[in-house]
Protein backbone atom coordinates (compact mmCIF):
# COMPACT_ATOMS: atom_id res chain seq x y z
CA UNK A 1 -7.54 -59.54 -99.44
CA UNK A 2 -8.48 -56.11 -99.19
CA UNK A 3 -12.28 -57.42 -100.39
CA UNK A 4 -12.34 -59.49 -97.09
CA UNK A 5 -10.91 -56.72 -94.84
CA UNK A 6 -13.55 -54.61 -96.00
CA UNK A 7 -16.28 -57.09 -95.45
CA UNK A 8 -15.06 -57.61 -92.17
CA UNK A 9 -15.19 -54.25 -91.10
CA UNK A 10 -18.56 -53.87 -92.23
CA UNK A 11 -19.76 -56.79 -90.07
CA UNK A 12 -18.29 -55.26 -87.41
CA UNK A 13 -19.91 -51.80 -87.66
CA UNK A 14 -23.27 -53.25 -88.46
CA UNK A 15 -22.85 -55.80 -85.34
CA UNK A 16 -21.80 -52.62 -83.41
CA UNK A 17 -24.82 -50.66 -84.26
CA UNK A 18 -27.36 -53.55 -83.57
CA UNK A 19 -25.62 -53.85 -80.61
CA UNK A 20 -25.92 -50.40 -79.96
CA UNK A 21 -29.17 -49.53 -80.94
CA UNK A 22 -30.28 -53.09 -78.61
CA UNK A 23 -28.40 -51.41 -75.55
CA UNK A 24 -30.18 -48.24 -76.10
CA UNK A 25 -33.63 -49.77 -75.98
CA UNK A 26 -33.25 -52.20 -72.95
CA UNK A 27 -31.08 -49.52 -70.73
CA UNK A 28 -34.38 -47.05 -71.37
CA UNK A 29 -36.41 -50.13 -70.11
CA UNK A 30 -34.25 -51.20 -67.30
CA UNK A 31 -34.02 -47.43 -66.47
CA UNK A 32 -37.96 -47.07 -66.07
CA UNK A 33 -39.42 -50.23 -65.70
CA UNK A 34 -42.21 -50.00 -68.18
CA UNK A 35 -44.77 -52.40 -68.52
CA UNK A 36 -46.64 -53.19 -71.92
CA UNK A 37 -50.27 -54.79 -72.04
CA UNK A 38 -48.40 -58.21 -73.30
CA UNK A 39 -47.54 -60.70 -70.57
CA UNK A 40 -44.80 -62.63 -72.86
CA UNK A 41 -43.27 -59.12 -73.73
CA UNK A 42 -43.12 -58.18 -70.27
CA UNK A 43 -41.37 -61.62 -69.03
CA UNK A 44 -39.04 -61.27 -72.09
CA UNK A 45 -38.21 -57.31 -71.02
CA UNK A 46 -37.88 -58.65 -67.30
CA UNK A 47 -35.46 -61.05 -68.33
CA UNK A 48 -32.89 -58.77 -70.61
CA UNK A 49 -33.80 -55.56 -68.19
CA UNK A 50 -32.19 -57.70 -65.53
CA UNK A 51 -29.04 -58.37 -67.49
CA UNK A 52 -28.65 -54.48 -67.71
CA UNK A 53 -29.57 -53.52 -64.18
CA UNK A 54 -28.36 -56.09 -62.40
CA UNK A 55 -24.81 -56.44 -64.28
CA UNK A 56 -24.34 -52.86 -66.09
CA UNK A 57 -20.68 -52.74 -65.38
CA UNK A 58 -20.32 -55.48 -67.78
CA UNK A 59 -22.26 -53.95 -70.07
CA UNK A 60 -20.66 -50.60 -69.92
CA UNK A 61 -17.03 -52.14 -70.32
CA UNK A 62 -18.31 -54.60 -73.50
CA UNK A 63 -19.57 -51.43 -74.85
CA UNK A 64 -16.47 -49.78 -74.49
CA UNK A 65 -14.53 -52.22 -75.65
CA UNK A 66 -16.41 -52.91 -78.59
CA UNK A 67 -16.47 -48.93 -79.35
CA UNK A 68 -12.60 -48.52 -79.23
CA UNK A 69 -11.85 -51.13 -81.65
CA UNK A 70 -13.75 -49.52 -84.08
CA UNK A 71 -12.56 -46.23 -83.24
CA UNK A 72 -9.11 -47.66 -84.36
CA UNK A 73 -10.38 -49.86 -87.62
CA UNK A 74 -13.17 -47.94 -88.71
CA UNK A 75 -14.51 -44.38 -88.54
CA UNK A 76 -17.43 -45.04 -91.05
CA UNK A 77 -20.53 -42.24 -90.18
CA UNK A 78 -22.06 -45.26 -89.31
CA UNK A 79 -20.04 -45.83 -86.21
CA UNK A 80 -19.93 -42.32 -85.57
CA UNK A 81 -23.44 -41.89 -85.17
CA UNK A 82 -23.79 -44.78 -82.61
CA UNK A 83 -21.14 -43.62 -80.58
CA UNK A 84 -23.13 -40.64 -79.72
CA UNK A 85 -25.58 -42.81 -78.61
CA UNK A 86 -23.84 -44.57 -76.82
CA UNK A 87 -23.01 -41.62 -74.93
CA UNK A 88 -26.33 -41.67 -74.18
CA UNK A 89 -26.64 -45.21 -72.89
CA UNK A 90 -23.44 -45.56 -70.69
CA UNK A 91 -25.36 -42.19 -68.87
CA UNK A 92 -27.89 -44.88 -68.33
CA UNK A 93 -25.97 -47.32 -67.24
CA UNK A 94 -24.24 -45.22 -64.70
CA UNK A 95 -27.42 -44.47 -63.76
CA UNK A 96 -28.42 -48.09 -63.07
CA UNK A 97 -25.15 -48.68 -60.89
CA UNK A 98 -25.78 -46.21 -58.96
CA UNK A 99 -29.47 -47.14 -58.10
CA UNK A 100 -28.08 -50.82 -57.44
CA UNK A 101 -25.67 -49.02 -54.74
CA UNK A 102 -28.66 -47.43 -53.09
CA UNK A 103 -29.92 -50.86 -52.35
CA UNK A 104 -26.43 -50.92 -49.51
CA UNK A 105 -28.33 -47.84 -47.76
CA UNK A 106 -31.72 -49.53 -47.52
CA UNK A 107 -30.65 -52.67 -46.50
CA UNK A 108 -28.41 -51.58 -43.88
CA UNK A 109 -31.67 -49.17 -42.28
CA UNK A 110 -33.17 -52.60 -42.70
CA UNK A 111 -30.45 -54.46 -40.68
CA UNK A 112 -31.16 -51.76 -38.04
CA UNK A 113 -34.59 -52.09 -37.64
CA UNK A 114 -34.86 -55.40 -36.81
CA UNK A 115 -32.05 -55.10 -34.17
CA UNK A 116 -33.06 -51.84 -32.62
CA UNK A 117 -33.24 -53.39 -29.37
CA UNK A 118 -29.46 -54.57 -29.42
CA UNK A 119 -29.11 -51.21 -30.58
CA UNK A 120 -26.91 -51.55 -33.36
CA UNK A 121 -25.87 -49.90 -36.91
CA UNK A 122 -24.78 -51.96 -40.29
CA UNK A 123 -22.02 -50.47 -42.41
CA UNK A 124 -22.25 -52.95 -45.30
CA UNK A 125 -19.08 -53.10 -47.75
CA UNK A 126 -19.46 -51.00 -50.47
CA UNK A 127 -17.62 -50.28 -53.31
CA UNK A 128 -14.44 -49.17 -52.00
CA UNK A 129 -14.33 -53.04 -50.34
CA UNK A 130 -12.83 -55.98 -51.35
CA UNK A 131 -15.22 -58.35 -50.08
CA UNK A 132 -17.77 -55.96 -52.42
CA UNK A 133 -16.20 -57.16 -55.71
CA UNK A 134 -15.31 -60.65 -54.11
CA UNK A 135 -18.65 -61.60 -53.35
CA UNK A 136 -20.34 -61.08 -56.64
CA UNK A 137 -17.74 -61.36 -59.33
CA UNK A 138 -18.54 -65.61 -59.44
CA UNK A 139 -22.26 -65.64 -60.20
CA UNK A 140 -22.25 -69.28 -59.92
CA UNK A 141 -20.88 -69.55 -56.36
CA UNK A 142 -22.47 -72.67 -53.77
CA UNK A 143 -21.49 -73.93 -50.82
CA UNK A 144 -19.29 -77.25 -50.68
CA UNK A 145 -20.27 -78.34 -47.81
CA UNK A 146 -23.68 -79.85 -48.43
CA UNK A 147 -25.30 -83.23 -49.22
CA UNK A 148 -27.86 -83.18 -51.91
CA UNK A 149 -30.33 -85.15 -52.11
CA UNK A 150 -32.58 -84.97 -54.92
CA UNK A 151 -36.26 -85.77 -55.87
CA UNK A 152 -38.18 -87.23 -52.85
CA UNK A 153 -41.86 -87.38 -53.76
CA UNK A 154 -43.91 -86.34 -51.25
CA UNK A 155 -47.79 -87.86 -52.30
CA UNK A 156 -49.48 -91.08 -50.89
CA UNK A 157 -49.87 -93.81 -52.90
CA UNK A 158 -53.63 -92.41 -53.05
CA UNK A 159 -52.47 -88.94 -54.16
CA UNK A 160 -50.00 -90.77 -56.91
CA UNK A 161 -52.86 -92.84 -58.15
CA UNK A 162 -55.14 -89.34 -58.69
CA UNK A 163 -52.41 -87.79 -60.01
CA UNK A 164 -51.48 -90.61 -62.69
CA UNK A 165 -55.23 -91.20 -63.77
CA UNK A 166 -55.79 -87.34 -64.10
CA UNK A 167 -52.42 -85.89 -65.46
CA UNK A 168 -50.65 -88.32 -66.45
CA UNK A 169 -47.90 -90.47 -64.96
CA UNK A 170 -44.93 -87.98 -65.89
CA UNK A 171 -47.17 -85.36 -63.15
CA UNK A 172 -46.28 -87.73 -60.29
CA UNK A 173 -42.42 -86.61 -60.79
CA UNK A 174 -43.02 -83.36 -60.62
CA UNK A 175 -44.61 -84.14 -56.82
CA UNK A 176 -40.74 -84.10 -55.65
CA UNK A 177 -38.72 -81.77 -53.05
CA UNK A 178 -34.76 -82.02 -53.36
CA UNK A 179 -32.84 -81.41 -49.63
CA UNK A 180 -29.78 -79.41 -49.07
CA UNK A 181 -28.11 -80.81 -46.34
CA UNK A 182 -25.24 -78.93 -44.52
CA UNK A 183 -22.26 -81.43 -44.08
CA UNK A 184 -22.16 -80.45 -40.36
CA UNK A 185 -25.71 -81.16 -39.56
CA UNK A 186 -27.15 -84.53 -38.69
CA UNK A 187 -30.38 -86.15 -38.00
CA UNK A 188 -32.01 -84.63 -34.91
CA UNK A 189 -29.95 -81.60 -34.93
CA UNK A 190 -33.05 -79.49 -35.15
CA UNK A 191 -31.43 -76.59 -37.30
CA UNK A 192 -34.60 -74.17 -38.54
CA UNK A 193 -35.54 -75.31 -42.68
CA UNK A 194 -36.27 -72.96 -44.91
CA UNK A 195 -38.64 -74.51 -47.96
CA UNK A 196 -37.98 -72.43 -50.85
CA UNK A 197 -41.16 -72.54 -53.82
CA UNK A 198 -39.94 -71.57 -57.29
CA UNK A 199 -41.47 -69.03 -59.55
CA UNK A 200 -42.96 -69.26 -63.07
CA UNK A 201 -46.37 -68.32 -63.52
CA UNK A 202 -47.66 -71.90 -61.75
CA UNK A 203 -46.84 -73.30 -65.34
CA UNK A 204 -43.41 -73.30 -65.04
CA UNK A 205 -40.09 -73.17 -63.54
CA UNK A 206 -38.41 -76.10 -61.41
CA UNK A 207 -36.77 -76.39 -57.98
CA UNK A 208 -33.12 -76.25 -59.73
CA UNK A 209 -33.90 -72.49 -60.23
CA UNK A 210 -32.56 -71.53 -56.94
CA UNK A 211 -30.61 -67.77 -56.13
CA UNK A 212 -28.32 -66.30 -54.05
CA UNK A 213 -30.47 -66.54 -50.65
CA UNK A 214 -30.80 -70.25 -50.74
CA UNK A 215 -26.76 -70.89 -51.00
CA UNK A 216 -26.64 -67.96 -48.04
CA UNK A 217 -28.80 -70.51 -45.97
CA UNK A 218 -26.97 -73.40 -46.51
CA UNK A 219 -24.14 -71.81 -46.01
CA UNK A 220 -25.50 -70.61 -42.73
CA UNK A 221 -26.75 -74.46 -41.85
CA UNK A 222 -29.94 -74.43 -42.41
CA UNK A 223 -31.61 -77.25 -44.01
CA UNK A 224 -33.19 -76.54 -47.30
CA UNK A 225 -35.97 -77.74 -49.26
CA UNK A 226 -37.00 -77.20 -52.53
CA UNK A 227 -40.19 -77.67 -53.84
CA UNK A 228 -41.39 -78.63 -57.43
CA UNK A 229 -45.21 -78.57 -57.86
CA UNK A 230 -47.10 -79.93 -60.59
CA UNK A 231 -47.41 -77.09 -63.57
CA UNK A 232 -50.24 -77.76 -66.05
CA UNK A 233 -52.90 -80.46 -64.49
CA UNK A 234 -56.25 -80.67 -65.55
CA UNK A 235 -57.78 -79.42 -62.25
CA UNK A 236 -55.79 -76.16 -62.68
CA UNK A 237 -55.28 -73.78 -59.88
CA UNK A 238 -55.37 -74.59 -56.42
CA UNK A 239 -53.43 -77.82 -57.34
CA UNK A 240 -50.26 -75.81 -57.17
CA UNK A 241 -51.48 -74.96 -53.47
CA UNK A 242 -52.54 -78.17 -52.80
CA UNK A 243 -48.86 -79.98 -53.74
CA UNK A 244 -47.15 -77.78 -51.47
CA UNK A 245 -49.40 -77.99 -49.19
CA UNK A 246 -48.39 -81.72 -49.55
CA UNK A 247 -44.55 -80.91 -49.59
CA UNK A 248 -45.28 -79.22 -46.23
CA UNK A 249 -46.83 -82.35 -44.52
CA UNK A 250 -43.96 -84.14 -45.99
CA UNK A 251 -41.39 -81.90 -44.20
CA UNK A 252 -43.14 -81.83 -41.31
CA UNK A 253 -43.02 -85.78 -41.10
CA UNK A 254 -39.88 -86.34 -42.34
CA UNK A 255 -37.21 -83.20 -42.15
CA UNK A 256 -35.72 -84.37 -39.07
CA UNK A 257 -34.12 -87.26 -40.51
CA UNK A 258 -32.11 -84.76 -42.73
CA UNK A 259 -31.43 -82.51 -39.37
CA UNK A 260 -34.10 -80.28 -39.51
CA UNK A 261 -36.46 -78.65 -37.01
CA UNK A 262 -39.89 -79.86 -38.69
CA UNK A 263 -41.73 -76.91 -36.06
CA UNK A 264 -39.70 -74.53 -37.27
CA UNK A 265 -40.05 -74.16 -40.91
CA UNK A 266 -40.09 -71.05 -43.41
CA UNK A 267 -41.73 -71.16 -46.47
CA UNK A 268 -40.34 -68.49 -49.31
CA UNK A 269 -40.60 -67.81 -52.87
CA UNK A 270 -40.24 -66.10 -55.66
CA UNK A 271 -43.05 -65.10 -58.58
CA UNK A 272 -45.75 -67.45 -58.26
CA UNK A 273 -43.65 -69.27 -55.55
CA UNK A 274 -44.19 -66.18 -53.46
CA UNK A 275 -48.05 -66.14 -53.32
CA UNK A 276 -47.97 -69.53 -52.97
CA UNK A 277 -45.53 -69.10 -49.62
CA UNK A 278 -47.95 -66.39 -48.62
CA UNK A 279 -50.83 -68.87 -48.94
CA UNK A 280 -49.65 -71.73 -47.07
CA UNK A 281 -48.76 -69.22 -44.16
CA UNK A 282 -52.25 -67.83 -44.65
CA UNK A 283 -54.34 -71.41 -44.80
CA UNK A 284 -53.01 -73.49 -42.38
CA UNK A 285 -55.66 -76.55 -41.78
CA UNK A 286 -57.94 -75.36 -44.09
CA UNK A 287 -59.58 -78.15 -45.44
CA UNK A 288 -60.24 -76.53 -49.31
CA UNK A 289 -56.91 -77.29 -49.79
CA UNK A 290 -55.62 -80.21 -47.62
CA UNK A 291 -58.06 -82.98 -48.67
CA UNK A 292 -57.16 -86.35 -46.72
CA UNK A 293 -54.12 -84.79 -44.77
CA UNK A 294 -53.64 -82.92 -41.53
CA UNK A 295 -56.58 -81.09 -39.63
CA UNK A 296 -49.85 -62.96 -55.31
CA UNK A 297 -53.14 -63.57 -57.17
CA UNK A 298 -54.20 -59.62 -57.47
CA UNK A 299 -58.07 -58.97 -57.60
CA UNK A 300 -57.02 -55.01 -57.75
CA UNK A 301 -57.19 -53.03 -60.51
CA UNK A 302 -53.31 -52.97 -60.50
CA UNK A 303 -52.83 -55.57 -62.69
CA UNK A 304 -53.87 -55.33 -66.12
CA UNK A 305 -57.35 -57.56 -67.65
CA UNK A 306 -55.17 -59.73 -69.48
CA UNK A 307 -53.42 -60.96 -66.45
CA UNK A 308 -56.58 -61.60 -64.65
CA UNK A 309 -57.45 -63.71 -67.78
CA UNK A 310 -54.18 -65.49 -67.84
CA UNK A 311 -54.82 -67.17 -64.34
CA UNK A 312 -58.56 -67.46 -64.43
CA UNK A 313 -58.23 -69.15 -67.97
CA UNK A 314 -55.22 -71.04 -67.94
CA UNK A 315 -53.91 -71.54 -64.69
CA UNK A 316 -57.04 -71.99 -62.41
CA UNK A 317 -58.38 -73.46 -66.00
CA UNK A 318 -61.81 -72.02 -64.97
CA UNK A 319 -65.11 -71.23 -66.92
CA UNK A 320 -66.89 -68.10 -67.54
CA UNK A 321 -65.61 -64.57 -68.58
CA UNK A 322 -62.65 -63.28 -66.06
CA UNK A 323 -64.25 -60.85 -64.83
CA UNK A 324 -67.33 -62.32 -63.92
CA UNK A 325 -68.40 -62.41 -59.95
CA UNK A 326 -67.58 -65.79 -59.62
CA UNK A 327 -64.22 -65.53 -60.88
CA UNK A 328 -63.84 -62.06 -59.11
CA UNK A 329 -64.64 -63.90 -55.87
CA UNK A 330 -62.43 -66.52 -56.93
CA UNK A 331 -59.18 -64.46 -57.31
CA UNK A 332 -59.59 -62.54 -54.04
CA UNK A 333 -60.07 -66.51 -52.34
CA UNK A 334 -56.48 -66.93 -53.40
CA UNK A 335 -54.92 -63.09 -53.11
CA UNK A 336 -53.22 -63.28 -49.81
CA UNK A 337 -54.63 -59.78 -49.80
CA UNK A 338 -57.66 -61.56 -48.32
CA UNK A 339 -56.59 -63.57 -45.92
CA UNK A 340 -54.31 -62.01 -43.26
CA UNK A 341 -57.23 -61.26 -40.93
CA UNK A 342 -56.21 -62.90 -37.43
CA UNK A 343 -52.73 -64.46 -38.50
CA UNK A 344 -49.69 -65.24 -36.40
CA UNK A 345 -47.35 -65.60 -38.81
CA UNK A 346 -44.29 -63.03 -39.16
CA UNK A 347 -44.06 -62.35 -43.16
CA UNK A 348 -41.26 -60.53 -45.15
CA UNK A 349 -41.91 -59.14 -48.00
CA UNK A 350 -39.35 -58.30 -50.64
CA UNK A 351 -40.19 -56.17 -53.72
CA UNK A 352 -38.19 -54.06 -56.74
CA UNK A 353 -39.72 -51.02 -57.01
CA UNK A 354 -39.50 -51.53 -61.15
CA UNK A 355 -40.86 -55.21 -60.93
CA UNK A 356 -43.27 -55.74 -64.05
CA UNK A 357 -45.98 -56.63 -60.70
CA UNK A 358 -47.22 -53.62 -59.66
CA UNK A 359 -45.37 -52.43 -56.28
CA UNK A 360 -48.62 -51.57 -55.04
CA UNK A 361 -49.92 -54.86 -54.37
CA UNK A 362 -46.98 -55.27 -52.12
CA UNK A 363 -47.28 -51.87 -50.27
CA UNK A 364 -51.00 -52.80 -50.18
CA UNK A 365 -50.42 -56.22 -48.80
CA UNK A 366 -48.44 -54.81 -45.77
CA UNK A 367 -50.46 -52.68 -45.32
CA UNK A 368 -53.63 -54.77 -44.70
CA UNK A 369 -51.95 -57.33 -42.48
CA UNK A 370 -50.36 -54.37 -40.49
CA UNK A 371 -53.82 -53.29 -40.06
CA UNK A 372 -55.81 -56.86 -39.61
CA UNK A 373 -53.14 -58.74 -37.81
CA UNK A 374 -51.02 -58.34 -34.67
CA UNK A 375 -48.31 -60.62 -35.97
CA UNK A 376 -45.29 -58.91 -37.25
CA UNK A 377 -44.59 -57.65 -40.71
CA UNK A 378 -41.21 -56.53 -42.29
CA UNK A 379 -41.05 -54.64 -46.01
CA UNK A 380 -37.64 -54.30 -47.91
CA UNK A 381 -38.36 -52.28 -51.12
CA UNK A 382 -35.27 -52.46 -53.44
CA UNK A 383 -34.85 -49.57 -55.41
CA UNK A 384 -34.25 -50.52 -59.25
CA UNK A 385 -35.44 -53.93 -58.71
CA UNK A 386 -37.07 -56.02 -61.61
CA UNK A 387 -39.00 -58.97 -61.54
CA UNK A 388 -36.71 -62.07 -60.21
CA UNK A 389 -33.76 -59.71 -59.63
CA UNK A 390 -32.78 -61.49 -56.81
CA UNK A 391 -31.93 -65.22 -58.85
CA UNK A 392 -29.00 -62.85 -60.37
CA UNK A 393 -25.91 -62.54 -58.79
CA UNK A 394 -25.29 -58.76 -58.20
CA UNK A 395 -24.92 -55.91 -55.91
CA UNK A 396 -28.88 -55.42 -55.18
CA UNK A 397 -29.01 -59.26 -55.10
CA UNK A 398 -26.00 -59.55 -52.38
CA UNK A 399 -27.61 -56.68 -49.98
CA UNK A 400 -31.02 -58.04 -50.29
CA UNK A 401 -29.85 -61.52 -49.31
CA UNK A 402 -27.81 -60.56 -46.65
CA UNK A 403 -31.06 -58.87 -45.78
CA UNK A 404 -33.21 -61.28 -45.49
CA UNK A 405 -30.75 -63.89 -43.94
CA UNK A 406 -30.64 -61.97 -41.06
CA UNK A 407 -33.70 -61.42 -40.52
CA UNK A 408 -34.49 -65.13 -41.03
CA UNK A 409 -32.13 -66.14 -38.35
CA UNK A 410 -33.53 -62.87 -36.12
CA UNK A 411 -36.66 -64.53 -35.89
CA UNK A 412 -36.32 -68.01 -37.15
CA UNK A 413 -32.50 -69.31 -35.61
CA UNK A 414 -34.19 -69.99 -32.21
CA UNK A 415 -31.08 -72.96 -31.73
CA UNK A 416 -28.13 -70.19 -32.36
CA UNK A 417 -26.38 -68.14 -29.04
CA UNK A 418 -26.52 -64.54 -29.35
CA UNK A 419 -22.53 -64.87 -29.25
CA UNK A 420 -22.55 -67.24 -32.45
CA UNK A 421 -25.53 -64.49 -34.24
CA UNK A 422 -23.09 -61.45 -33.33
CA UNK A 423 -20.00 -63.50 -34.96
CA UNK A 424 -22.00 -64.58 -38.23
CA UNK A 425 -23.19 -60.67 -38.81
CA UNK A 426 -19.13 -59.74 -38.22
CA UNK A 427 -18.78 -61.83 -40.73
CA UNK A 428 -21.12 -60.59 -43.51
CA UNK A 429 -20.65 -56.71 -42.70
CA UNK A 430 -18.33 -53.82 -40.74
CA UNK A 431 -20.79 -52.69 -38.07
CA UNK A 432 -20.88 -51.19 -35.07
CA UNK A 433 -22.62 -50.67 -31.71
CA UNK A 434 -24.24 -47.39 -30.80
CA UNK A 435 -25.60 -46.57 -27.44
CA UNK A 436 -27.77 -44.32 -27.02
């Protein structure tokens, strides 16, 4: 019996200092957002940086828990010398809360900018609220009140024929859009649609992978649409462009059976799904990319070769060396970079200042189109923020959503009464007016 005890307790300390030694490493990278020259390593990294900066609470209290067990069972030197370094890491992790709180601050001067002319301030709950812990502690919260309905293709029986002879019949189902419907909203109701383009690297993801901002919009009744593309196609890159591109026509055609406003439509995303959004705003009729139908790509030295490679190789599936001045030229045809001379289309852009792509091409992006285009541009950078922060339910996630909700609605909610606007913010956050 004693045997077994023993082996037990050795399990545990060795589990503890993996455990430790794993928190170490990962609160140092979620700390300083380092990037390595390997795109898998960095997507991995992303992934369990996010678990530490976006939920580091959790982390800290495992940790602790984990720690005083032993402290109780075992005091092997083993133990002992990770609990020092542990020391180390909840200092990190305190760290990382606190940068996730600055993200209240920035969103609220973000709140005020874009409603300086009703001349109001946003006092946003913060840790000392409730509706703070409330709103984050179920990261799997929706909306009940919504009608889903799932896979509508959006090709022509031309387009499905192309797609099946090139690709493959299992391609055509991937040339879907699912609808979120709000229970209260009805055919012709005209409420504004916002069609939401998932990430992945254009070789992966789905429209299931859907965050905190898409609930917040259904939850504020507006219809939304989520768009698969097709992900590895023989033509490569612009497909991707072209099938939403596709999915647009089809909501513009067809989104007012479900109750939306098909000439008022917002396209986001996030990843890949964001320069795609960008380049549907930035392309509209151009034939290149809408044959038959209706009349963040970085060229900088930013990013590193290898991602240059990456697209020119295996997502546009193009010939040649990367960096040659054909596929140069290519990449900056599809940087959105290149293409905000002489739009009218307001943007938002959203960017973590740790995200493993570069905050630079953001910063850059703004300011280019502030520079080439009279339309208006709005820039929330969220301090501590790592690539897809925002599909985790968190602190940064909640501001940033609330966020960009209202500015959606600011610009976008053309059908709601100031009264019913004012009443919605009262809702998400303690404010108050301030006359100057």
């Amino acid at each position: 019996m004693g045997l077994i005890i023993s082996l037990v307790r050795s399990t545990w300390v060795v589990s503890y200092a993996a455990f430790s030694l794993t928190s170490f490493i990962l609160t140092g990278f979620a700390v300083f957002g380092e990037r390595t020259p390997n795109r898998v390593a960095n997507v991995v990294l992303s992934l369990t940086s996010n678990q530490y900066s976006e939920f580091p609470l959790i982390v800290f209290f495992l940790d602790l828990l984990f720690q005083s067990w032993l402290s109780v069972t075992d005091v092997s030197p083993l133990a002992r010398l990770f609990s020092y370094v542990n020391v180390i890491t909840a200092a990190g992790i305190v760290y990382l809360f606190k940068r996730s709180l600055e993200s209240q601050l920035v969103a609220e001067n973000f709140l005020g900018e874009i409603s300086k002319e009703n001349k109001m301030k946003f006092k946003l709950p913060g840790v000392t609220s409730l509706r703070f812990w409330k709103q984050f502690m179920n990261p799997f919260h929706w909306p009940s009140n919504f009608t889903l309905n799932e896979n509508i293709p959006y090709w022509t029986s031309k387009e499905q024929m192309y797609a099946m002879h090139t690709d493959g019949w299992e391609s055509v189902l991937e040339m879907a859009v699912d609808v979120y419907r709000p229970d209260n909203v009805e055919g012709g109701h005209d409420r504004p649609v916002l069609m939401y383009i998932h990430g992945g690297g254009w070789t992966s993801g789905s429209k299931k992978l859907l965050g905190p901002l898409v609930t917040e919009m259904i939850a504020q009744n507006w219809v939304v649409v989520a768009v698969n593309h097709r992900l590895k196609t023989k033509d490569g890159y612009p497909t991707q462009l072209i099938d939403c591109k596709r999915a647009l026509r089809w909501i513009r055609e067809e989104v007012q059976t479900f109750g939306g406003d098909p000439y008022n439509v917002v396209v986001a995303g996030d990843s890949s799904g964001g320069q795609l959004a960008a380049m549907l705003a930035l392309t509209p009729n151009d034939p290149a990319y809408q044959h038959g139908f209706e009349k963040l790509v970085d060229a900088n030295d930013y990013s590193a070769a290898s991602g240059r490679e990456r697209f020119i190789k295996e997502v546009a599936l193009r010939p040649g060396f990367p960096e040659s001045a054909e596929n140069i030229a290519f990449l900056k045809e599809h940087s959105p970079l290149y293409k905000v001379e002489g739009t009218n289309v307001p943007f938002l852009v959203v960017q973590g200042d740790l995200d493993m792509c570069p905050v630079e091409t953001a910063r850059d992006f703004v300011k280019e189109f502030r520079k080439k285009s009279t339309a208006s541009i709005n820039y929330l950078e969220i301090p501590g923020g790592h690539h897809c922060f925002e599909m985790f339910s968190s602190p940064r996630t909640w501001y940033t959503t609330i966020a960009t909700a209202e500015w959606l609605n600011h610009n976008f909610n053309q059908t709601a009464t100031n009264e019913k606007k004012v009443a919605r913010v009262h809702e998400l956050v303690e404010w108050w007016h301030e006359n100057n």
